[in-house]
Protein backbone atom coordinates (compact mmCIF):
# COMPACT_ATOMS: atom_id res chain seq x y z
CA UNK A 1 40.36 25.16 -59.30
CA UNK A 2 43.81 23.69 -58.71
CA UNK A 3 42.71 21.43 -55.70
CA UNK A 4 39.86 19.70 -58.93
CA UNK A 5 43.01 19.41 -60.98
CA UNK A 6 44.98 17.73 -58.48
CA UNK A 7 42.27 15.32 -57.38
CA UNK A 8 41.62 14.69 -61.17
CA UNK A 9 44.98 13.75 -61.61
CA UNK A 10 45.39 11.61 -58.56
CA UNK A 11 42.44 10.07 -60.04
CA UNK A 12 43.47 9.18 -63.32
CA UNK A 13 47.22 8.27 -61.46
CA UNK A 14 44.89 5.74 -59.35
CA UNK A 15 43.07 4.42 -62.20
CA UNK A 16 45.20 4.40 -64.86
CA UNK A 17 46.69 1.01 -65.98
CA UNK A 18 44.67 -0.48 -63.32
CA UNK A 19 42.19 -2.14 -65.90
CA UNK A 20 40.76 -4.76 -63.42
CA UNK A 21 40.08 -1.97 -60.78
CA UNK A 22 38.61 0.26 -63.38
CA UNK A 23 36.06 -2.62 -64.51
CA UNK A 24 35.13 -3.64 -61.28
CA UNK A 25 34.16 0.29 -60.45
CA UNK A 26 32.05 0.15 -63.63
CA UNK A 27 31.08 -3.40 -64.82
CA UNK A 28 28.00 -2.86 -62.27
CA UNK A 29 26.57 -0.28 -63.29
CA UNK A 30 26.34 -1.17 -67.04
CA UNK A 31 25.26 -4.91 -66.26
CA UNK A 32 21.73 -5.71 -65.85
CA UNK A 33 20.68 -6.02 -62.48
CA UNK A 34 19.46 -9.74 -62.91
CA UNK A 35 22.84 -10.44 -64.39
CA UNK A 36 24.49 -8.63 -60.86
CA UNK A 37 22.28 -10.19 -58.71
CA UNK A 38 23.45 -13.74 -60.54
CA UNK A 39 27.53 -12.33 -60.03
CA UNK A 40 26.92 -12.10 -56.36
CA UNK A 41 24.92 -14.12 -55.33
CA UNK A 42 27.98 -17.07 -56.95
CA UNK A 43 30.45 -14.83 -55.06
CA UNK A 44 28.00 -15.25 -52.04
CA UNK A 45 27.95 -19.19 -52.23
CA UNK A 46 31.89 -19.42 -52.60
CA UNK A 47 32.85 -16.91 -50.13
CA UNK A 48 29.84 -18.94 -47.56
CA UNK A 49 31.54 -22.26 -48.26
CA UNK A 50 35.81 -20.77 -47.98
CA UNK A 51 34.27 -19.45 -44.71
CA UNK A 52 32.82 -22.17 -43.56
CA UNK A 53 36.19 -24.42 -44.57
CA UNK A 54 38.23 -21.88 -43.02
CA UNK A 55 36.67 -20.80 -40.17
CA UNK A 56 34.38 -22.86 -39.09
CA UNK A 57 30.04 -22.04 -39.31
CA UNK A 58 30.38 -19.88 -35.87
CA UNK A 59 32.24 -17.34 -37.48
CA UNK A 60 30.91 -17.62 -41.06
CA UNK A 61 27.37 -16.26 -39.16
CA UNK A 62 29.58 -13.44 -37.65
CA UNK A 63 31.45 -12.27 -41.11
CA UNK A 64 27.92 -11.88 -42.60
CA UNK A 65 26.07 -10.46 -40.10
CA UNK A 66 28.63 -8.29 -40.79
CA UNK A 67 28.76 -8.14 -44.27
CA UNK A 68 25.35 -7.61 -44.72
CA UNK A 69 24.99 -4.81 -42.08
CA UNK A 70 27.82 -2.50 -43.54
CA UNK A 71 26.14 -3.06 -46.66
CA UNK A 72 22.39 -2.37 -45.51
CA UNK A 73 23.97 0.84 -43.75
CA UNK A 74 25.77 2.22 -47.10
CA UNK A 75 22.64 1.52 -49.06
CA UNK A 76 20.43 3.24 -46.45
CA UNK A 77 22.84 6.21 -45.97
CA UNK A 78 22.88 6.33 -49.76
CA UNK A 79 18.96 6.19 -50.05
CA UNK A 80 18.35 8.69 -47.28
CA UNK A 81 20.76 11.39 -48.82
CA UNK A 82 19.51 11.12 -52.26
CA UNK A 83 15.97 11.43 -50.82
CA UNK A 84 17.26 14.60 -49.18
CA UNK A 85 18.30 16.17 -52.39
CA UNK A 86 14.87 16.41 -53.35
């Protein structure tokens, strides 16, 4: 029981005051998804085109072939353990 208090309060130490972190955690999970999918798919268009600026189209490819593998694997990781809980 004291290791759940500890981690509570180095929680709430982590959190607290931290407003913009604290949104960021919860914003997408009470927006629609439509409205998400709108978010980043903007963030997706200005992080292609700072990429492309800064980096040049070569690596832009690399960063999201990347990007969208690490996220593919969390989601499928995430999908395959909550089918195990079944």
């Amino acid at each position: 029981m004291d290791f759940l208090t500890t981690a509570f309060d180095a929680g709430k130490e982590l959190v607290a005051g931290n407003y913009i972190t604290t949104g960021l955690i919860v914003a997408p999970f009470a927006m629609p998804n439509a409205l998400l999918e709108k978010v980043f798919h903007g963030l997706g268009v200005a992080l292609s085109t700072v990429l492309r600026q800064k980096a040049g189209p070569d690596a832009e490819r690399r960063i999201e072939g990347y990007l969208t593998g690490t996220i593919d694997a969390m989601t499928t990781g995430l999908k395959k353990g909550m089918a195990e809980g079944e």
